[in-house]
Protein backbone atom coordinates (compact mmCIF):
# COMPACT_ATOMS: atom_id res chain seq x y z
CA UNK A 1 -4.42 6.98 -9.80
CA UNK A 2 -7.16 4.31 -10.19
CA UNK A 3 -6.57 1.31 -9.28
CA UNK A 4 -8.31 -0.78 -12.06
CA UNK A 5 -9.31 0.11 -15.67
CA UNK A 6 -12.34 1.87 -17.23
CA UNK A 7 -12.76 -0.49 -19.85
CA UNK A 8 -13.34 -3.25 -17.28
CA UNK A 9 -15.77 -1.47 -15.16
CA UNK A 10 -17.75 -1.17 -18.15
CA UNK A 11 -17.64 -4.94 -19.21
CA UNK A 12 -18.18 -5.86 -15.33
CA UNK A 13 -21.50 -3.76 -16.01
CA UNK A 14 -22.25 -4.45 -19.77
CA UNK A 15 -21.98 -0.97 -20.55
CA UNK A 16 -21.02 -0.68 -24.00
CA UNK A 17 -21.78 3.07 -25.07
CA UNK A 18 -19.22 6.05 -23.34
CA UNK A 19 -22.35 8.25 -21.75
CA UNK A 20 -21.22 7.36 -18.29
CA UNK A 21 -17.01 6.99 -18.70
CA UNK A 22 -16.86 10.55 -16.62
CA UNK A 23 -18.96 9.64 -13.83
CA UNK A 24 -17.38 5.48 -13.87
CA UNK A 25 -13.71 7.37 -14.12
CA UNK A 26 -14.98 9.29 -10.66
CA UNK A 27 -16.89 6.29 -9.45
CA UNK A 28 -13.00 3.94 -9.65
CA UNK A 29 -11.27 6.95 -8.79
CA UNK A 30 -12.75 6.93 -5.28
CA UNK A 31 -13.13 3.22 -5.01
CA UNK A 32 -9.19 3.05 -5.61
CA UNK A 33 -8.81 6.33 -2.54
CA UNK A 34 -11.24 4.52 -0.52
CA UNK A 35 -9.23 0.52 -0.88
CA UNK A 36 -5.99 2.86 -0.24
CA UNK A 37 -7.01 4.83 2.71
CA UNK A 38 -8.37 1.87 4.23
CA UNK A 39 -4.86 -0.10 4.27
CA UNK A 40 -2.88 2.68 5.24
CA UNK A 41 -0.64 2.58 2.22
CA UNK A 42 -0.58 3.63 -1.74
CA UNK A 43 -0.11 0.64 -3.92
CA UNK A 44 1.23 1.73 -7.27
CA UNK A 45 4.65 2.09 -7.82
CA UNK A 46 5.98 5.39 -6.78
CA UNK A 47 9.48 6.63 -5.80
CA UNK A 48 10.05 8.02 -2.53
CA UNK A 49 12.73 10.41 -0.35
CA UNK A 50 12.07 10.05 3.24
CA UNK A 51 13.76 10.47 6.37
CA UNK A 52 13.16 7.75 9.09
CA UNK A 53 14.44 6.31 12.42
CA UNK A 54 16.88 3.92 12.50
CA UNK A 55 15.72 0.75 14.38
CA UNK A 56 18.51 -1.67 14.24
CA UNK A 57 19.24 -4.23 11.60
CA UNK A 58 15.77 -3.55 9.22
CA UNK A 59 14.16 -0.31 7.93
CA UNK A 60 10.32 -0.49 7.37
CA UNK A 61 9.49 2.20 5.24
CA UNK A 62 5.58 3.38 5.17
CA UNK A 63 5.26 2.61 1.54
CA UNK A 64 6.27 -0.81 0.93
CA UNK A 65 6.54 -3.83 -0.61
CA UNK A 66 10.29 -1.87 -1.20
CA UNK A 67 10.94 -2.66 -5.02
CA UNK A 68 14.35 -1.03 -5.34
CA UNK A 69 16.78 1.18 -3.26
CA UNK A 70 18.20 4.33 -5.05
CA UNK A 71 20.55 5.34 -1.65
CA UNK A 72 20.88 5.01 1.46
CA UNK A 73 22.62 7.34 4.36
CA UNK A 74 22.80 6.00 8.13
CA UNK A 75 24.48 8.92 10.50
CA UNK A 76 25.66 10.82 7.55
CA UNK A 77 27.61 7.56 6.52
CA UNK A 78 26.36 6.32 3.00
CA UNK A 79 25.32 2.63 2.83
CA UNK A 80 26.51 -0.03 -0.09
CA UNK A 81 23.97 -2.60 -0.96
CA UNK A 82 25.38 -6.45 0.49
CA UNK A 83 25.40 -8.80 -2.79
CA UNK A 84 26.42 -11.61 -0.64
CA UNK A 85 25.83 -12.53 3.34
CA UNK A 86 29.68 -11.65 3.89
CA UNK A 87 29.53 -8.15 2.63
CA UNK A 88 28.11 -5.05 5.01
CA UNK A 89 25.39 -2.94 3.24
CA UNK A 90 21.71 -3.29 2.41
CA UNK A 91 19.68 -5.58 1.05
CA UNK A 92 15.62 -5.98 0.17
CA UNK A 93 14.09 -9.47 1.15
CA UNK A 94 10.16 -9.80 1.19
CA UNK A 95 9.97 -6.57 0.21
CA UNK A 96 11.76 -4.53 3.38
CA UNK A 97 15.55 -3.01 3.83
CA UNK A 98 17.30 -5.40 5.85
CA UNK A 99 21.12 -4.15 7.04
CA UNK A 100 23.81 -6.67 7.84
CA UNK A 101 27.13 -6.61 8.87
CA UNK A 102 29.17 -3.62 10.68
CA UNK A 103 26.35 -1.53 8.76
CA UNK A 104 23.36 -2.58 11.26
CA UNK A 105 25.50 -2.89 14.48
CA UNK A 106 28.91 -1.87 16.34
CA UNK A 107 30.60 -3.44 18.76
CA UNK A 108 29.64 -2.47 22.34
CA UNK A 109 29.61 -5.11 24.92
CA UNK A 110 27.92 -3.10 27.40
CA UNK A 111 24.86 -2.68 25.73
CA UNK A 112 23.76 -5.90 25.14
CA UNK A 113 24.72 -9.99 26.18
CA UNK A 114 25.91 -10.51 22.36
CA UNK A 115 27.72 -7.54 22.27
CA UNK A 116 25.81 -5.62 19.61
CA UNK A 117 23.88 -2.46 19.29
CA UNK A 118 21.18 -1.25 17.01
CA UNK A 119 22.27 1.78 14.85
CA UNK A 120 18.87 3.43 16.79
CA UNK A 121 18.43 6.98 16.31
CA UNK A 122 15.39 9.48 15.42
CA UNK A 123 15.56 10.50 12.37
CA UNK A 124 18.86 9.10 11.14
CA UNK A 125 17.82 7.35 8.14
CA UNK A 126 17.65 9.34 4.56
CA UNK A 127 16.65 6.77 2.33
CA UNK A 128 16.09 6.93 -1.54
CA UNK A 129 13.61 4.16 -2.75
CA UNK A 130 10.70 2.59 -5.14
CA UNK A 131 7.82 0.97 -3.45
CA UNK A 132 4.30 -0.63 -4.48
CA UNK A 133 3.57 -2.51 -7.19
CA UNK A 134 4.07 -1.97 -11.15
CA UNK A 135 1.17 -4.17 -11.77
CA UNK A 136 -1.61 -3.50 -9.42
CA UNK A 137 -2.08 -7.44 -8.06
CA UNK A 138 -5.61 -9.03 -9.27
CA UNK A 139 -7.08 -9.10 -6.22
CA UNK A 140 -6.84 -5.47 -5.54
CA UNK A 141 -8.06 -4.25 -8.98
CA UNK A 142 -11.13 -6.64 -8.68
CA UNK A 143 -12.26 -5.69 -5.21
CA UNK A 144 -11.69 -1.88 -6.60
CA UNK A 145 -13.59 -2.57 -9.40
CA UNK A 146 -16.36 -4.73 -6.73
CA UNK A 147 -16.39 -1.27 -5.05
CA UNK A 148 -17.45 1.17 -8.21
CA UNK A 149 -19.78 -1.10 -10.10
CA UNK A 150 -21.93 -1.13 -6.49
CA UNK A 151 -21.63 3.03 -5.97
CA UNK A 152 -22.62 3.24 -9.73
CA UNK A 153 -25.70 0.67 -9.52
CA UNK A 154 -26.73 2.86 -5.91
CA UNK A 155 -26.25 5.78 -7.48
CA UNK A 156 -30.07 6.52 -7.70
CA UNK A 157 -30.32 6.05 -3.96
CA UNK A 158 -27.32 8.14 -2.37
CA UNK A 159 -28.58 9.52 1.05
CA UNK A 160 -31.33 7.40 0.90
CA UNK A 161 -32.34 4.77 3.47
CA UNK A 162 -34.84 3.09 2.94
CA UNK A 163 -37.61 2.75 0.24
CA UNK A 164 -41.68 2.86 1.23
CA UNK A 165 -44.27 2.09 -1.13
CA UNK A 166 -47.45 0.14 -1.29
CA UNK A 167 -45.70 -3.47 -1.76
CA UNK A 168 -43.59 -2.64 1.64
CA UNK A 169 -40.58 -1.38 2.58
CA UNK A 170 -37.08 -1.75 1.78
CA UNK A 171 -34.09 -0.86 3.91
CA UNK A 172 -30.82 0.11 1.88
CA UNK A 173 -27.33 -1.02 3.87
CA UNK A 174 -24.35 0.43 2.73
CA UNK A 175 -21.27 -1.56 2.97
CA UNK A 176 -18.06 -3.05 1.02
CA UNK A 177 -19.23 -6.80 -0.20
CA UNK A 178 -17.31 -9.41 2.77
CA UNK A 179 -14.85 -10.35 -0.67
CA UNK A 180 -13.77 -6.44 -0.61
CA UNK A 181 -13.13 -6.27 2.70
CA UNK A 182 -11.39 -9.26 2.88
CA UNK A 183 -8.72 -8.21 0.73
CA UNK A 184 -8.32 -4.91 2.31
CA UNK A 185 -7.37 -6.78 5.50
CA UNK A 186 -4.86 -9.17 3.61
CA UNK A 187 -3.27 -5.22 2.23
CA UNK A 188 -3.59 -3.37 5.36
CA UNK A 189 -0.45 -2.18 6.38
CA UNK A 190 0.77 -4.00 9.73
CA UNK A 191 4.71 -3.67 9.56
């Protein structure tokens, strides 16, 4: 799924007629592959069944930020979302599963100086959820849209670099603009 329109790649490049709208639906196509392989995640909203290891009191899915849970099952046991800090269960804040309550630990003073332990295990976690965003943030669909108005203007010169003719030469350098990469970092997945 692209990441930004078709009708604003074409006003970012004053195109008005449709000659090009196959090669410009490529062109932001694999401008929106490229921004998502480079922060490790996808971005739109998409639901999601995946089985995970429990780390203690949090689950960090790999598709985030977590939008909604559909279920949760810890050790078999199936987990109730906490409306309130006195209830067990589950609940989302900035965008990750958070547990609380008998749900995240069990008594065991052996294990640790507070007497809690991390429900840890590999691959203990089925979880049922919704992650990414339903409206692609600005940012993203501008440096995606950054990204295919550049491949389309350098489309003449793909392979090619450099330029020699009798005024000099030119040397072509192919990278994201410092704005696109910037925003990459501030997506790139580091939970």
């Amino acid at each position: 799924m692209a990441l930004a329109a078709l009708d604003d790649l074409k006003a970012m490049l004053s195109i008005q007629q449709s000659d090009d709208d196959a090669l410009l639906t490529r062109l932001l196509a694999a401008a929106s592959a490229y921004f998502e392989q480079q922060v490790g995640r996808s971005l739109a909203a998409n639901d999601y069944t995946i089985t995970m290891d429990g780390t203690g009191w949090q689950l960090v899915p790999p598709q985030y930020p977590v939008i909604s849970v559909k279920s949760i099952n810890i050790n078999g046991k199936d987990v109730t979302e906490s409306t309130d800090y006195t209830m067990d269960g589950w609940y989302i804040q900035d965008g990750v599963i958070r547990l609380r309550g008998s749900t995240a630990f069990y008594v065991n003073p052996q294990f640790t100086p507070y007497g809690f332990r991390p429900w840890d295990g590999n691959g203990n976690v089925l979880l049922e959820y919704r992650a990414g965003y339903e409206t692609i943030p600005d940012d993203v669909q501008q440096a995606v849209l950054e990204m295919a108005a550049l491949m389309y203007r350098e489309r003449d010169r793909v392979g090619q670099q450099s330029h020699n003719n009798a005024a000099g030469s030119t040397v072509f350098y192919y990278a994201p603009p410092a704005r696109v990469v910037s925003t990459i970092q501030a997506y790139r997945r580091v939970l």
